[in-house]
N, C-alpha and C. Protein backbone atom coordinates (compact mmCIF):
# COMPACT_ATOMS: atom_id res chain seq x y z
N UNK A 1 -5.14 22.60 31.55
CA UNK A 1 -5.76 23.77 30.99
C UNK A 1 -7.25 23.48 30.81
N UNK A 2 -8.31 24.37 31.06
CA UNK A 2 -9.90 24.01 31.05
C UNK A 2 -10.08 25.14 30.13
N UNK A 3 -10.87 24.82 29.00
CA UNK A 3 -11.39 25.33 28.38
C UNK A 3 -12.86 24.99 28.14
N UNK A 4 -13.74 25.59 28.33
CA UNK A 4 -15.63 25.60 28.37
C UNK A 4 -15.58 24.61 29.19
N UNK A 5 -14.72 24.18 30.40
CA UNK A 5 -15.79 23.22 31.15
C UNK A 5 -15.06 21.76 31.03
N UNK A 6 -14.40 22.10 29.96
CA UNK A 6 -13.27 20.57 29.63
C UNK A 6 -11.78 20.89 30.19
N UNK A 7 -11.47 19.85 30.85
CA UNK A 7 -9.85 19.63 30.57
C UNK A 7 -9.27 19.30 29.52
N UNK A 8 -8.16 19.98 28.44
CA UNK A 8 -7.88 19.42 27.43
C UNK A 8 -6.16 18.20 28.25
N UNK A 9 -6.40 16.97 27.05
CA UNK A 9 -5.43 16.24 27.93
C UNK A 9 -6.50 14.72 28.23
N UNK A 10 -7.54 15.37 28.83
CA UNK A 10 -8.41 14.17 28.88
C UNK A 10 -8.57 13.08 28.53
N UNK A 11 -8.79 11.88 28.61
CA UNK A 11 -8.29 10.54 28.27
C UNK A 11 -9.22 10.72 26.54
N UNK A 12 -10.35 11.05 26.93
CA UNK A 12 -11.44 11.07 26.11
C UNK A 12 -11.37 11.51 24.78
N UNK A 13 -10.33 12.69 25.31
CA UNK A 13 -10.06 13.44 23.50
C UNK A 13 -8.63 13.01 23.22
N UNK A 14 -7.90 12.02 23.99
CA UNK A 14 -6.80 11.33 23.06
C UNK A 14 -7.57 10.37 22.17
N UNK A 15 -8.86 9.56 22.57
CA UNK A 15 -9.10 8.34 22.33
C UNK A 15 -9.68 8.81 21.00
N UNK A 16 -10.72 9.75 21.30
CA UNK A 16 -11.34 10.39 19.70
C UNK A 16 -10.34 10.85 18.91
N UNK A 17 -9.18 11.35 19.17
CA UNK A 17 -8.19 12.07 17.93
C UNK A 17 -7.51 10.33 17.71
N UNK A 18 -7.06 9.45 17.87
CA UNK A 18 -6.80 8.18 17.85
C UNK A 18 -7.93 7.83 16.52
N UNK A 19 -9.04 7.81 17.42
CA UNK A 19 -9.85 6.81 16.68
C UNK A 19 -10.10 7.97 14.79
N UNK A 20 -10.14 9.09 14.88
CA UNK A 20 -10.04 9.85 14.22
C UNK A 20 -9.11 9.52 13.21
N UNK A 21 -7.89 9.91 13.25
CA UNK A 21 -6.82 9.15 12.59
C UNK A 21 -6.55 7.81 12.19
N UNK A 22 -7.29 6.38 12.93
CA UNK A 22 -7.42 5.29 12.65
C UNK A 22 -8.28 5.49 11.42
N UNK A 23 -9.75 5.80 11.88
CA UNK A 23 -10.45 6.12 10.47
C UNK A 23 -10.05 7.24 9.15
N UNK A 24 -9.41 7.68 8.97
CA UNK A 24 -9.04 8.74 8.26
C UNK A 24 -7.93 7.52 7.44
N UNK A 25 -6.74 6.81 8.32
CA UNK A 25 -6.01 6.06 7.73
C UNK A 25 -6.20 4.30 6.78
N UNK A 26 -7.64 4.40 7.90
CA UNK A 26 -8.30 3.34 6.98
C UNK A 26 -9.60 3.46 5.66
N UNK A 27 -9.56 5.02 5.34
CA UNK A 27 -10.53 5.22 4.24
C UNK A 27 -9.70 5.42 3.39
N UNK A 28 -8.12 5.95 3.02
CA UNK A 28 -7.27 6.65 2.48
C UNK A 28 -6.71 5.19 2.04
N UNK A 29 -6.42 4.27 2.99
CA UNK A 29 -5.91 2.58 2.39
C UNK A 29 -6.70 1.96 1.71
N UNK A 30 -8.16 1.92 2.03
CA UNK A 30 -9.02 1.25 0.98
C UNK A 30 -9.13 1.82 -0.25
N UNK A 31 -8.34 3.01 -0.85
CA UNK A 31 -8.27 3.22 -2.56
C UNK A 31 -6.41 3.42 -2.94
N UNK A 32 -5.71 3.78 -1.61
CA UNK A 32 -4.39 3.52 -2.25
C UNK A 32 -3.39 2.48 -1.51
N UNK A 33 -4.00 1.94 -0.24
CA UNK A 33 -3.10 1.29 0.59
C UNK A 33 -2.93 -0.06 -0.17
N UNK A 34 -1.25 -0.50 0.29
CA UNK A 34 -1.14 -1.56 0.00
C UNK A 34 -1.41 -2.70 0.63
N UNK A 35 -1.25 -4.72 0.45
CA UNK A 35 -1.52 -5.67 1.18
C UNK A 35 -1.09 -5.06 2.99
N UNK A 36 0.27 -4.59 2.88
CA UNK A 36 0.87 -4.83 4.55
C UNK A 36 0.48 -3.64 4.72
N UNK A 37 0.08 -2.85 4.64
CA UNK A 37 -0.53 -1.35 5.29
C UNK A 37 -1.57 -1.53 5.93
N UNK A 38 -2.24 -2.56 4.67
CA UNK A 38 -3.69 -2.91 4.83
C UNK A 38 -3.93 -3.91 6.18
N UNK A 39 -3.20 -4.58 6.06
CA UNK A 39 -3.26 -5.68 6.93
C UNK A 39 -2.69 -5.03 8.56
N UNK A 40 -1.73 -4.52 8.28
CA UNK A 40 -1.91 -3.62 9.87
C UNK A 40 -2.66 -2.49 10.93
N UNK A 41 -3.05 -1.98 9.59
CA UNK A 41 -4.60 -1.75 9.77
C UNK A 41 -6.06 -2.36 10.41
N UNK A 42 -5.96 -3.37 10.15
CA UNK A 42 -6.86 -4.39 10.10
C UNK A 42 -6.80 -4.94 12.04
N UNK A 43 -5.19 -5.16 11.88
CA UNK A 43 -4.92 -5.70 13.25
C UNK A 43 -5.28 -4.41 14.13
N UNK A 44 -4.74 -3.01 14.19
CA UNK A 44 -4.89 -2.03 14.82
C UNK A 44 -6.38 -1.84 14.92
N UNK A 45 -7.43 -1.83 13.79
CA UNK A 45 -8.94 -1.73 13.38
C UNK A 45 -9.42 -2.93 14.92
N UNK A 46 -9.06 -4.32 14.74
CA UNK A 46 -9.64 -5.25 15.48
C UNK A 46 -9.22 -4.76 16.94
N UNK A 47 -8.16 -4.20 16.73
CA UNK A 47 -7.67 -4.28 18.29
C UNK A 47 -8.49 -2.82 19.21
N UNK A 48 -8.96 -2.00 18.04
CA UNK A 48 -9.72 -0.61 18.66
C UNK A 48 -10.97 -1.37 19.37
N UNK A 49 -11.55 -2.48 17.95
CA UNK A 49 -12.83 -2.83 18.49
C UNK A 49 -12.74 -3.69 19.52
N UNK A 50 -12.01 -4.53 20.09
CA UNK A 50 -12.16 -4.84 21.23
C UNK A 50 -11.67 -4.20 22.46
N UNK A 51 -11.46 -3.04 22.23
CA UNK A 51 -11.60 -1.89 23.47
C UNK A 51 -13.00 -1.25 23.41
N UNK A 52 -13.35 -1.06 22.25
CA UNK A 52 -14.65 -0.36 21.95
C UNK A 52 -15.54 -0.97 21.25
N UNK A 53 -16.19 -2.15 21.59
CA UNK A 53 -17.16 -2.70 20.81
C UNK A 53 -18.23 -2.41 20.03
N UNK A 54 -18.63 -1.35 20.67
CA UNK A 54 -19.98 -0.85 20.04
C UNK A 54 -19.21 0.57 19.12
N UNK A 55 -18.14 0.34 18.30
CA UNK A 55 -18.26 1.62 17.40
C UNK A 55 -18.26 1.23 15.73
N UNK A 56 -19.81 1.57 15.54
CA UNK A 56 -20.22 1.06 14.32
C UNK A 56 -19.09 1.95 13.16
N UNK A 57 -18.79 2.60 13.59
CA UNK A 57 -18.07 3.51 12.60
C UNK A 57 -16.80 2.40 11.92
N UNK A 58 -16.10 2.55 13.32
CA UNK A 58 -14.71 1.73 12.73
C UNK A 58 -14.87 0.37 12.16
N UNK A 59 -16.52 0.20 12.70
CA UNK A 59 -16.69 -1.66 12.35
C UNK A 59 -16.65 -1.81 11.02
N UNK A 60 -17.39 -0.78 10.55
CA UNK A 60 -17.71 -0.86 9.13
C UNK A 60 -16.81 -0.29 8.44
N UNK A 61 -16.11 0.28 8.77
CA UNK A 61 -14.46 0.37 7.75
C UNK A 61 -13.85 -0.25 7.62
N UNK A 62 -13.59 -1.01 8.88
CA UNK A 62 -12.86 -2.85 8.79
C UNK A 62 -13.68 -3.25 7.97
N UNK A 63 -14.76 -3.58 7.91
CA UNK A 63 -15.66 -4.37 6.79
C UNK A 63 -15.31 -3.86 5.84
N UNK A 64 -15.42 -2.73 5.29
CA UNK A 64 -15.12 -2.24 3.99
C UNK A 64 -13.24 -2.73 3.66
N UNK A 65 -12.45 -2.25 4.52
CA UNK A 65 -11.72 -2.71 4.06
C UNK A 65 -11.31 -4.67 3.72
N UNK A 66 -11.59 -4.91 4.44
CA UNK A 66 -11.76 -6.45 4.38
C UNK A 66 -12.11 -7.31 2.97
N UNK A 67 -13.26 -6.62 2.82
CA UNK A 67 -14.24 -6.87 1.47
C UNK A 67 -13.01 -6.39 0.28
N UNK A 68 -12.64 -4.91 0.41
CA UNK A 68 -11.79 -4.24 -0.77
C UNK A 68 -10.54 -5.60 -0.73
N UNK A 69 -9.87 -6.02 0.72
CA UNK A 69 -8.66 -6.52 0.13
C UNK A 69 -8.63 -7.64 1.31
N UNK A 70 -8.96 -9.10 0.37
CA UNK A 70 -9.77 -9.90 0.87
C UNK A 70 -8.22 -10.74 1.57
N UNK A 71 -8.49 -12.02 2.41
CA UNK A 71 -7.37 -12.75 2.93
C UNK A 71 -6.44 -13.29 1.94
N UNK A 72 -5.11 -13.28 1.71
CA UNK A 72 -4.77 -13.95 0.68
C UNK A 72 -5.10 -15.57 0.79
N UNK A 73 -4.85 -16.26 -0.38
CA UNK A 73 -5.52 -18.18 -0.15
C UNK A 73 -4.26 -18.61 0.16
């Protein structure tokens, strides 16, 4: 289906509704998520950024979350 010029379906707007929901699920964990939410997060977070290196967005939510809920010792 094309709508204005786009195909919807496009690899492009799975990856943004993805990354969308990654961030949405990692701002919502840094004030109620727990350790293992958090922490799978974290793995899913690392694993975006090494598909997508340069996205300051998600980088710095991993950071934030990281900082909020640090490695256990």
């Amino acid at each position: 289906m094309r709508f204005f010029g786009r195909d919807f379906g496009d690899r492009g707007d799975h990856e943004a509704a993805a990354r969308h929901r990654l961030f949405v699920r990692m701002m919502k964990a840094k004030d109620f998520g727990d350790r293992r939410d958090v922490d799978r997060l974290l793995v899913e977070a690392t694993r975006w950024m090494k598909a997508h290196p340069y996205d300051a967005v998600i980088h710095e939510a991993r950071d934030q979350l990281r900082a909020r809920f640090p490695p256990a010792s």
